[in-house]
PDB file of N, CA and C in Angstrom:
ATOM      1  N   UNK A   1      83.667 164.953 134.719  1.00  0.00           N
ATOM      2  CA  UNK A   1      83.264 165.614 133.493  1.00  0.00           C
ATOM      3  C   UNK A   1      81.784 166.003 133.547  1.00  0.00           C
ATOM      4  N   UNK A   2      80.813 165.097 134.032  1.00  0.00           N
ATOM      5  CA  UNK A   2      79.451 165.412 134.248  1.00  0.00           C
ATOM      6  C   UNK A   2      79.443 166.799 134.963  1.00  0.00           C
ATOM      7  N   UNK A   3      79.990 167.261 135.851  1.00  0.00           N
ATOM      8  CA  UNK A   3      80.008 168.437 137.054  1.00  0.00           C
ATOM      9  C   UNK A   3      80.158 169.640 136.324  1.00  0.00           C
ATOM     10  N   UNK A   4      81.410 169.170 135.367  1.00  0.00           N
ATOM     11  CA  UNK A   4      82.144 170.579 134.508  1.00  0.00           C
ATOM     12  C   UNK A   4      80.574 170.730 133.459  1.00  0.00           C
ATOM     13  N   UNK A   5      80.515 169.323 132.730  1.00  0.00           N
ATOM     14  CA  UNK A   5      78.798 169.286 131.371  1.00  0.00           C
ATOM     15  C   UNK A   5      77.932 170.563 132.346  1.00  0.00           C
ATOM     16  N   UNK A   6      77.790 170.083 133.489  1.00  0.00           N
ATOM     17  CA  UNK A   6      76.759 170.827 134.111  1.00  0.00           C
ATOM     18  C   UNK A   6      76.860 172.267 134.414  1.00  0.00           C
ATOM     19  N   UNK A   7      77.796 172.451 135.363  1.00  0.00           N
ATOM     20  CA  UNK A   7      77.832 173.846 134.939  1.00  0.00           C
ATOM     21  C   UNK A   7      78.225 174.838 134.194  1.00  0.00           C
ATOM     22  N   UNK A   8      78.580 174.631 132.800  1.00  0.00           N
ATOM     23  CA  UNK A   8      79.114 175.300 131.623  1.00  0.00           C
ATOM     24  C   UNK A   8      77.527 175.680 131.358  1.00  0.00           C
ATOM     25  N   UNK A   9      76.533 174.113 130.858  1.00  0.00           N
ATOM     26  CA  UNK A   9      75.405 174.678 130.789  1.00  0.00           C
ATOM     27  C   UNK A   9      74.268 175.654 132.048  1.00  0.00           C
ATOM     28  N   UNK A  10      74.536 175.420 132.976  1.00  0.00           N
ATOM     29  CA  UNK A  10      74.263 176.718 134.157  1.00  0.00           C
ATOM     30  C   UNK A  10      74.434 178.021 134.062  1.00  0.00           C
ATOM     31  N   UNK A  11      75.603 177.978 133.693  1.00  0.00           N
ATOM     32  CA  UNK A  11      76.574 179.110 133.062  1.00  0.00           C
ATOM     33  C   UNK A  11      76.097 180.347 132.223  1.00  0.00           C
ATOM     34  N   UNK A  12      75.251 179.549 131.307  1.00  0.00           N
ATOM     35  CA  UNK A  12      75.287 179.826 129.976  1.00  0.00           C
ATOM     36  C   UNK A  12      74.717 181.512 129.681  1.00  0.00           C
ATOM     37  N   UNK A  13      73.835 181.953 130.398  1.00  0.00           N
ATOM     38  CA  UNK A  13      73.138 182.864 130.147  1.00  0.00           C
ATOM     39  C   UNK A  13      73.423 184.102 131.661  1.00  0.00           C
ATOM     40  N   UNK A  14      74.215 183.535 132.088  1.00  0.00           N
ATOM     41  CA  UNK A  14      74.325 184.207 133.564  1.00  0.00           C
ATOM     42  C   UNK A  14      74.814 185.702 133.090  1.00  0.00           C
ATOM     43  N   UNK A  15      75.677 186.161 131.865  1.00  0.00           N
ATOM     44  CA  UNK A  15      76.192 186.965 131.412  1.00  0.00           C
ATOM     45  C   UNK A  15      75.225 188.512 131.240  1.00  0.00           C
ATOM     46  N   UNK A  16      73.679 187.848 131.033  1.00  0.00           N
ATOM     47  CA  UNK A  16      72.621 188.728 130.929  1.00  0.00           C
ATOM     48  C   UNK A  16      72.684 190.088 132.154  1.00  0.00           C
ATOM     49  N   UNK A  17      72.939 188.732 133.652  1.00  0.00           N
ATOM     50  CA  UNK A  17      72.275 189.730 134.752  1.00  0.00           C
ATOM     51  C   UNK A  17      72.759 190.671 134.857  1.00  0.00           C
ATOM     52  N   UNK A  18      73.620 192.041 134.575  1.00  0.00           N
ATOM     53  CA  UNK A  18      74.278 192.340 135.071  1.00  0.00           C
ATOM     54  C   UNK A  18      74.608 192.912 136.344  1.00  0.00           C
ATOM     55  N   UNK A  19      73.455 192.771 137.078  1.00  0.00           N
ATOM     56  CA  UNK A  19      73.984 192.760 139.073  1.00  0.00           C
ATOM     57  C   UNK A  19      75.302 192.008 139.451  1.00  0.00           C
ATOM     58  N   UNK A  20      75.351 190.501 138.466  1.00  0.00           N
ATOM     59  CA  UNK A  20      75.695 189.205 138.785  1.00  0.00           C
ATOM     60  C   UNK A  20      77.409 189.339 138.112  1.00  0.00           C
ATOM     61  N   UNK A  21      77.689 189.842 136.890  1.00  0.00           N
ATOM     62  CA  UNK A  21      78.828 189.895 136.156  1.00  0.00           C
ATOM     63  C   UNK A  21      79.275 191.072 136.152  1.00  0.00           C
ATOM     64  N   UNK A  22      80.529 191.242 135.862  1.00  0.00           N
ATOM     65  CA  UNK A  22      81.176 193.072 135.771  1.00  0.00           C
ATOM     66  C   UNK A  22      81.409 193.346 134.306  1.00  0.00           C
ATOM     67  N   UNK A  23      81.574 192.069 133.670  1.00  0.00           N
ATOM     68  CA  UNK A  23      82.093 192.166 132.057  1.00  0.00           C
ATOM     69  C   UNK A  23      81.008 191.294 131.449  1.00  0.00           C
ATOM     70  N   UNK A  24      80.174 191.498 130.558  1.00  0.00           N
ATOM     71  CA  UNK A  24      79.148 190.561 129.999  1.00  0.00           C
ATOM     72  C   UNK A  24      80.398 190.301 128.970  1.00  0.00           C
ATOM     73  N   UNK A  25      80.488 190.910 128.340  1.00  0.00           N
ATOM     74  CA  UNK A  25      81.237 190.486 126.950  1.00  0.00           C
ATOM     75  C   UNK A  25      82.808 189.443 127.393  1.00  0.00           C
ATOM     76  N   UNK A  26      83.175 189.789 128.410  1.00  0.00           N
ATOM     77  CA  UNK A  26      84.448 188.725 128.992  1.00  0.00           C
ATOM     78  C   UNK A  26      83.220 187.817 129.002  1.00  0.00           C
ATOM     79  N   UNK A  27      82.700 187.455 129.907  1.00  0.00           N
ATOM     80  CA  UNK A  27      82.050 186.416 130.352  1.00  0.00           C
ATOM     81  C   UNK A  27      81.839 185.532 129.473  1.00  0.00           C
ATOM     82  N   UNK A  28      81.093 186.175 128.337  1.00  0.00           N
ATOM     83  CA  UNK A  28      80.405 185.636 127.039  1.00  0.00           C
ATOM     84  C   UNK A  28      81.793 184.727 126.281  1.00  0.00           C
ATOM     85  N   UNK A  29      82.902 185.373 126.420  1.00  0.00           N
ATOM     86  CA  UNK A  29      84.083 185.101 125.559  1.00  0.00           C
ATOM     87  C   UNK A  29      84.742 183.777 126.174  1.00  0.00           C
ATOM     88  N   UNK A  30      84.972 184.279 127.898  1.00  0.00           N
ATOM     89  CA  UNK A  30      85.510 182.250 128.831  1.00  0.00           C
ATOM     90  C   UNK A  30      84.166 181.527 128.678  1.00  0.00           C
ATOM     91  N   UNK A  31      82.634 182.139 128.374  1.00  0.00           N
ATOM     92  CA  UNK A  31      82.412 180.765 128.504  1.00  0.00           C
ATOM     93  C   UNK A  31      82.148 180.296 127.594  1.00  0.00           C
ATOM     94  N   UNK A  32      82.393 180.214 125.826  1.00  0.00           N
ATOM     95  CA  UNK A  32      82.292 180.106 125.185  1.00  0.00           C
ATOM     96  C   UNK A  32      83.902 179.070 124.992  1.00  0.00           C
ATOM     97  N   UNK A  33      85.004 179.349 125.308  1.00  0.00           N
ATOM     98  CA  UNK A  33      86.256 178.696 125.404  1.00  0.00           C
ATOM     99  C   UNK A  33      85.748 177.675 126.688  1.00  0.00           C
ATOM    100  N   UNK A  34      84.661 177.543 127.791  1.00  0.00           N
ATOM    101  CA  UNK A  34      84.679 176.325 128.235  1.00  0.00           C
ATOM    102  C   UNK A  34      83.727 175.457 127.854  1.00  0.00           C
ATOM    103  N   UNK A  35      83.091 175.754 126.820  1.00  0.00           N
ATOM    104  CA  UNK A  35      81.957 175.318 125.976  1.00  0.00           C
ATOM    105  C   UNK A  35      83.144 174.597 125.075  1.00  0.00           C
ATOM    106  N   UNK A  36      83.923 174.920 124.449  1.00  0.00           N
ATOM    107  CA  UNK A  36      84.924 173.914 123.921  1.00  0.00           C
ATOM    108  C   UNK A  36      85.916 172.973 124.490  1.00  0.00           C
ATOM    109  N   UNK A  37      85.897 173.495 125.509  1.00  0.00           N
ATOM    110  CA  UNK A  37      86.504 172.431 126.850  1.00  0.00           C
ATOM    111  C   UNK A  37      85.589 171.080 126.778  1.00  0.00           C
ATOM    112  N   UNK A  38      84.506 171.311 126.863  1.00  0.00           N
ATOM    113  CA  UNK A  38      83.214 170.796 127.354  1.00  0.00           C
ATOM    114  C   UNK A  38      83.283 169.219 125.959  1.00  0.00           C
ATOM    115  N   UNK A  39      83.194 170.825 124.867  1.00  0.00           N
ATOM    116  CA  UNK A  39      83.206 169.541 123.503  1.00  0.00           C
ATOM    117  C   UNK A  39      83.508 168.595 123.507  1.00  0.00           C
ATOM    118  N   UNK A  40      85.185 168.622 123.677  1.00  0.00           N
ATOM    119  CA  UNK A  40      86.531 168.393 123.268  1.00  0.00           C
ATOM    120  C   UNK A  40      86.089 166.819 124.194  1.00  0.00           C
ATOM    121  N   UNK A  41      86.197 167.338 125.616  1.00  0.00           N
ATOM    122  CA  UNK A  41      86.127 166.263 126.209  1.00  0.00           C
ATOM    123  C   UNK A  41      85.113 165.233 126.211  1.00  0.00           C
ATOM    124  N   UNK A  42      84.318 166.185 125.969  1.00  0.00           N
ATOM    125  CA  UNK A  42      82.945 165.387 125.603  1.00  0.00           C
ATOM    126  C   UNK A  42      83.278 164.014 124.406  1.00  0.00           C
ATOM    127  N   UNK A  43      83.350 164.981 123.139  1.00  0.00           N
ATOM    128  CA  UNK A  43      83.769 164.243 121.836  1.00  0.00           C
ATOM    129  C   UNK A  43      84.669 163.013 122.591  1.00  0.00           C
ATOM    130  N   UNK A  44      85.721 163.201 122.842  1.00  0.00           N
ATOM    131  CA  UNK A  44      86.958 161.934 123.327  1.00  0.00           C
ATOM    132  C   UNK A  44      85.894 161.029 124.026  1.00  0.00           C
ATOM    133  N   UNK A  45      84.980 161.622 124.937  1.00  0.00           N
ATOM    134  CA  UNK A  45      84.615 160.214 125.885  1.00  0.00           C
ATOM    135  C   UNK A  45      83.928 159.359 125.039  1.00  0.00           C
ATOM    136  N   UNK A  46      82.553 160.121 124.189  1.00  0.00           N
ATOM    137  CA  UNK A  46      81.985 159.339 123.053  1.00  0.00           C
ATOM    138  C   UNK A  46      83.190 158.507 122.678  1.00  0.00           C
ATOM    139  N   UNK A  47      84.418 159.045 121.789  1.00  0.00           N
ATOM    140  CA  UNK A  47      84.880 157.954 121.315  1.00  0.00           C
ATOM    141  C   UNK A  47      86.054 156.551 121.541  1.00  0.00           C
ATOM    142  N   UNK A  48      85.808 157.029 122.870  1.00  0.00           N
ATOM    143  CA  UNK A  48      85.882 155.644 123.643  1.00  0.00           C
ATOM    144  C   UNK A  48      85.063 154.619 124.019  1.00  0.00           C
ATOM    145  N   UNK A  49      84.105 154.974 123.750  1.00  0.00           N
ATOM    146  CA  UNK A  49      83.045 154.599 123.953  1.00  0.00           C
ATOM    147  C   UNK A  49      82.071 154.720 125.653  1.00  0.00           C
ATOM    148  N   UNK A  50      82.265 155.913 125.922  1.00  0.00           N
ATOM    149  CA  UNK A  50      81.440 156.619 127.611  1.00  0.00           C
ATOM    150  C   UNK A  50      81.877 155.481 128.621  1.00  0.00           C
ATOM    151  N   UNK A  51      82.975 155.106 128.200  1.00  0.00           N
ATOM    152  CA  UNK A  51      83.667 154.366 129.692  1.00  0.00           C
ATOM    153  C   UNK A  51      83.047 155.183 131.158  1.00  0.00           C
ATOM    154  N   UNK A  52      82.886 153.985 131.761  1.00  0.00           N
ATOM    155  CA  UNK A  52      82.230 154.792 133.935  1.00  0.00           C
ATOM    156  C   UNK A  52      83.167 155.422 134.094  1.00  0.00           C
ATOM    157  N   UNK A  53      84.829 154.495 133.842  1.00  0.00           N
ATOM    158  CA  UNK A  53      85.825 155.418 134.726  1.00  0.00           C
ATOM    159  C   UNK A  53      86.963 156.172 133.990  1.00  0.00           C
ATOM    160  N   UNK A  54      86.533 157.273 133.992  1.00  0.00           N
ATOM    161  CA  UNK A  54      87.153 158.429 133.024  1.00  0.00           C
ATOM    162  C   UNK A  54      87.909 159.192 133.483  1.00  0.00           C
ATOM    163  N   UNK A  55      87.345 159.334 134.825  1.00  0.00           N
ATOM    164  CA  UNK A  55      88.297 160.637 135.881  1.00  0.00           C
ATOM    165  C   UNK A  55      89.539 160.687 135.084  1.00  0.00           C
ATOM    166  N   UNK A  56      90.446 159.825 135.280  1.00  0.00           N
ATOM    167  CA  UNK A  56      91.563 159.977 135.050  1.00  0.00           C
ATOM    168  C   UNK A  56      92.212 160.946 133.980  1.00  0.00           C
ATOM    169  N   UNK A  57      91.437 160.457 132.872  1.00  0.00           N
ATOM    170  CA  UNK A  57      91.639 160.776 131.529  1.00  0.00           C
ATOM    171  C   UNK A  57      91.216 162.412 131.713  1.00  0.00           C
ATOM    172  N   UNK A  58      90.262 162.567 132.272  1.00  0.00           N
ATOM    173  CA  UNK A  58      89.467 164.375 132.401  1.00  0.00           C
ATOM    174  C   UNK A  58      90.839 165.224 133.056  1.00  0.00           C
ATOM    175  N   UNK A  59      90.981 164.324 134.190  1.00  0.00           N
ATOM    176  CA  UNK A  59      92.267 165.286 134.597  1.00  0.00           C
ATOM    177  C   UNK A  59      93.390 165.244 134.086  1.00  0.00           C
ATOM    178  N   UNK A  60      93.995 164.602 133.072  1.00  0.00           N
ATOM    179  CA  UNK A  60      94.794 164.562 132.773  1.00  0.00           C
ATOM    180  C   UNK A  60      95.092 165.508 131.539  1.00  0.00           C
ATOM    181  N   UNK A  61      93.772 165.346 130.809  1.00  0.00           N
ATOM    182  CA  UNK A  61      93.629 166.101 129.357  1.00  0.00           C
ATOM    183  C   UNK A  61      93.059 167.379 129.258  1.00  0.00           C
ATOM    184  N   UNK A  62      92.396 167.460 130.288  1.00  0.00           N
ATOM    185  CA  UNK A  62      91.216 169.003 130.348  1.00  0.00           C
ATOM    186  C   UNK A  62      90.939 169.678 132.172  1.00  0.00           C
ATOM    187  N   UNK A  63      91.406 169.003 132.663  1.00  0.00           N
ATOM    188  CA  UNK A  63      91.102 169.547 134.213  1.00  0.00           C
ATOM    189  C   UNK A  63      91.777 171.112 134.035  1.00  0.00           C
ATOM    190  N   UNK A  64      93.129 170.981 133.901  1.00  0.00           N
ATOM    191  CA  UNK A  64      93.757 172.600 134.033  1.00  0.00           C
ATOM    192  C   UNK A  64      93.240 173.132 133.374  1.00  0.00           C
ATOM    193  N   UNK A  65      92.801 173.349 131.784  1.00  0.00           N
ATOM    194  CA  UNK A  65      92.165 174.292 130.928  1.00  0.00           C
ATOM    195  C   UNK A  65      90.819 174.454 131.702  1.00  0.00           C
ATOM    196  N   UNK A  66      89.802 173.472 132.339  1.00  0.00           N
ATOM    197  CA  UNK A  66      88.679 173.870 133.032  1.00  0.00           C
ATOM    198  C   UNK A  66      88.843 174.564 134.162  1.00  0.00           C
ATOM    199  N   UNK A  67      89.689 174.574 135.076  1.00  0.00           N
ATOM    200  CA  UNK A  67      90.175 175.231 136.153  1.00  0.00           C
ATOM    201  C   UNK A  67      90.829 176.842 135.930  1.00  0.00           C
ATOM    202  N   UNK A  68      91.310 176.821 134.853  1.00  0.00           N
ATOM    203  CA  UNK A  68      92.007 178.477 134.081  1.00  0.00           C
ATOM    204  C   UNK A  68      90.549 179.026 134.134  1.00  0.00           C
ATOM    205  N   UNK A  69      89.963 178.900 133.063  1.00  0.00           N
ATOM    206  CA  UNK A  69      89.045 178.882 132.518  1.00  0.00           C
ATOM    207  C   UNK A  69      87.973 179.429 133.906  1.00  0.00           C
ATOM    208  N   UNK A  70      87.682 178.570 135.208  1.00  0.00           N
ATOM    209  CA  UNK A  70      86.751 178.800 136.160  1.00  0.00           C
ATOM    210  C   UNK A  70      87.340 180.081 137.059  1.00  0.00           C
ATOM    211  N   UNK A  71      88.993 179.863 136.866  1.00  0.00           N
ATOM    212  CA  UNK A  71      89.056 181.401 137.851  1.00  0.00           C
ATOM    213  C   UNK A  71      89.080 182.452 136.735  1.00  0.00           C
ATOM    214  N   UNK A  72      89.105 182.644 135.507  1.00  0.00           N
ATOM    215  CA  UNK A  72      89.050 183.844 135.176  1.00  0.00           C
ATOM    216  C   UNK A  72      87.230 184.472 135.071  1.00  0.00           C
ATOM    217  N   UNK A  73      86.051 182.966 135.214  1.00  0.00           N
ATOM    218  CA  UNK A  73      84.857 183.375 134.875  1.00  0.00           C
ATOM    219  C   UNK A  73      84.571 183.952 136.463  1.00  0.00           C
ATOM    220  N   UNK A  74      85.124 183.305 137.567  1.00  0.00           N
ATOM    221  CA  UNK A  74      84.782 184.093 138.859  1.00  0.00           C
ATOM    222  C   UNK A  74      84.931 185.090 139.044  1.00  0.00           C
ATOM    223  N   UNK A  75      86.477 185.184 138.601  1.00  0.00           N
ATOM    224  CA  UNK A  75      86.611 186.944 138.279  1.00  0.00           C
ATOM    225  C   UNK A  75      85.690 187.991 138.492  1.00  0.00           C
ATOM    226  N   UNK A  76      85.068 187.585 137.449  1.00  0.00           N
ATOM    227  CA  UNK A  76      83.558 188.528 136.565  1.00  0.00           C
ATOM    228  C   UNK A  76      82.546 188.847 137.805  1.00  0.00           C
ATOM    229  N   UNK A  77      82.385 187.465 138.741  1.00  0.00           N
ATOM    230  CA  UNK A  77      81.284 187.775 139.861  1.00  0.00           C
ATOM    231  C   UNK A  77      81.319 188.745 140.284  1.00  0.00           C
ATOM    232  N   UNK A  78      79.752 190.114 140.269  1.00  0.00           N
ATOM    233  CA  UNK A  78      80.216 190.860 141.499  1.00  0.00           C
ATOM    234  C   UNK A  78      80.169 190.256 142.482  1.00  0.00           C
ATOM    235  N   UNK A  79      80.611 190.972 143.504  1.00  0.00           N
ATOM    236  CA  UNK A  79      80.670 190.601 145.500  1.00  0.00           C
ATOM    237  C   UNK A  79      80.158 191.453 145.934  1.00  0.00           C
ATOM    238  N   UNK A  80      79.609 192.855 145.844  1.00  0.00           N
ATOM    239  CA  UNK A  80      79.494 193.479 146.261  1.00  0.00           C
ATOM    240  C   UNK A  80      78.417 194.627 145.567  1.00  0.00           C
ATOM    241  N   UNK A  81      77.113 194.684 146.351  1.00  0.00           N
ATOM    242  CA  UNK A  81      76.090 195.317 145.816  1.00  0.00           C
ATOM    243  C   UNK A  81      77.024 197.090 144.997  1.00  0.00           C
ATOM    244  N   UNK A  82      76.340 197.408 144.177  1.00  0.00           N
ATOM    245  CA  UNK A  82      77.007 199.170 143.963  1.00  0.00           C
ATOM    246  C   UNK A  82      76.920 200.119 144.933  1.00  0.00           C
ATOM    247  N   UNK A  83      77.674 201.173 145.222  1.00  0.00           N
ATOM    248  CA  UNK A  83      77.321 202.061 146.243  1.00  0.00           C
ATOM    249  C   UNK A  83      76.730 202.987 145.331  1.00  0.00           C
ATOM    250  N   UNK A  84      75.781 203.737 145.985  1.00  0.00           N
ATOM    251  CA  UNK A  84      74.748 204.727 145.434  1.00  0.00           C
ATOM    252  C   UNK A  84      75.550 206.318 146.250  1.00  0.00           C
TER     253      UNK A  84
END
């Protein structure tokens, strides 16, 4: 869960560059749905009280929605400078 915390916030503003994204406004929209990923899971661990060993629980409850979620934001990456 720390890995996913981390790069959602990495994430966050990448939408600006546009060298970097093809859709700002997609971008803006998954990462805003993994910003609630983020919550969600977040919220639950608080109220367990931030148990060490969580893995389990992450993949069980939020791994696939974070994983949907990461191939549609790759998507967006360009690969390939523009041709002029």
């Amino acid at each position: 869960m720390k890995s996913w915390s981390l790069f959602v916030a990495l994430t966050e503003f990448v939408w600006q560059n546009t060298t970097l994204v093809s859709n700002a406004v997609r971008w803006a929209s998954i990462w805003f749905e993994m910003e609630i990923v983020n919550a969600l899971a977040l919220a639950e661990w608080e109220e367990q009280g931030s148990p060490l060993a969580w893995h389990e629980r992450w993949c069980e409850g939020y791994q696939a929605d974070a994983q949907a979620l990461l191939s549609e934001l790759t998507c967006l990456i360009v690969t390939q400078a523009p041709t002029q």
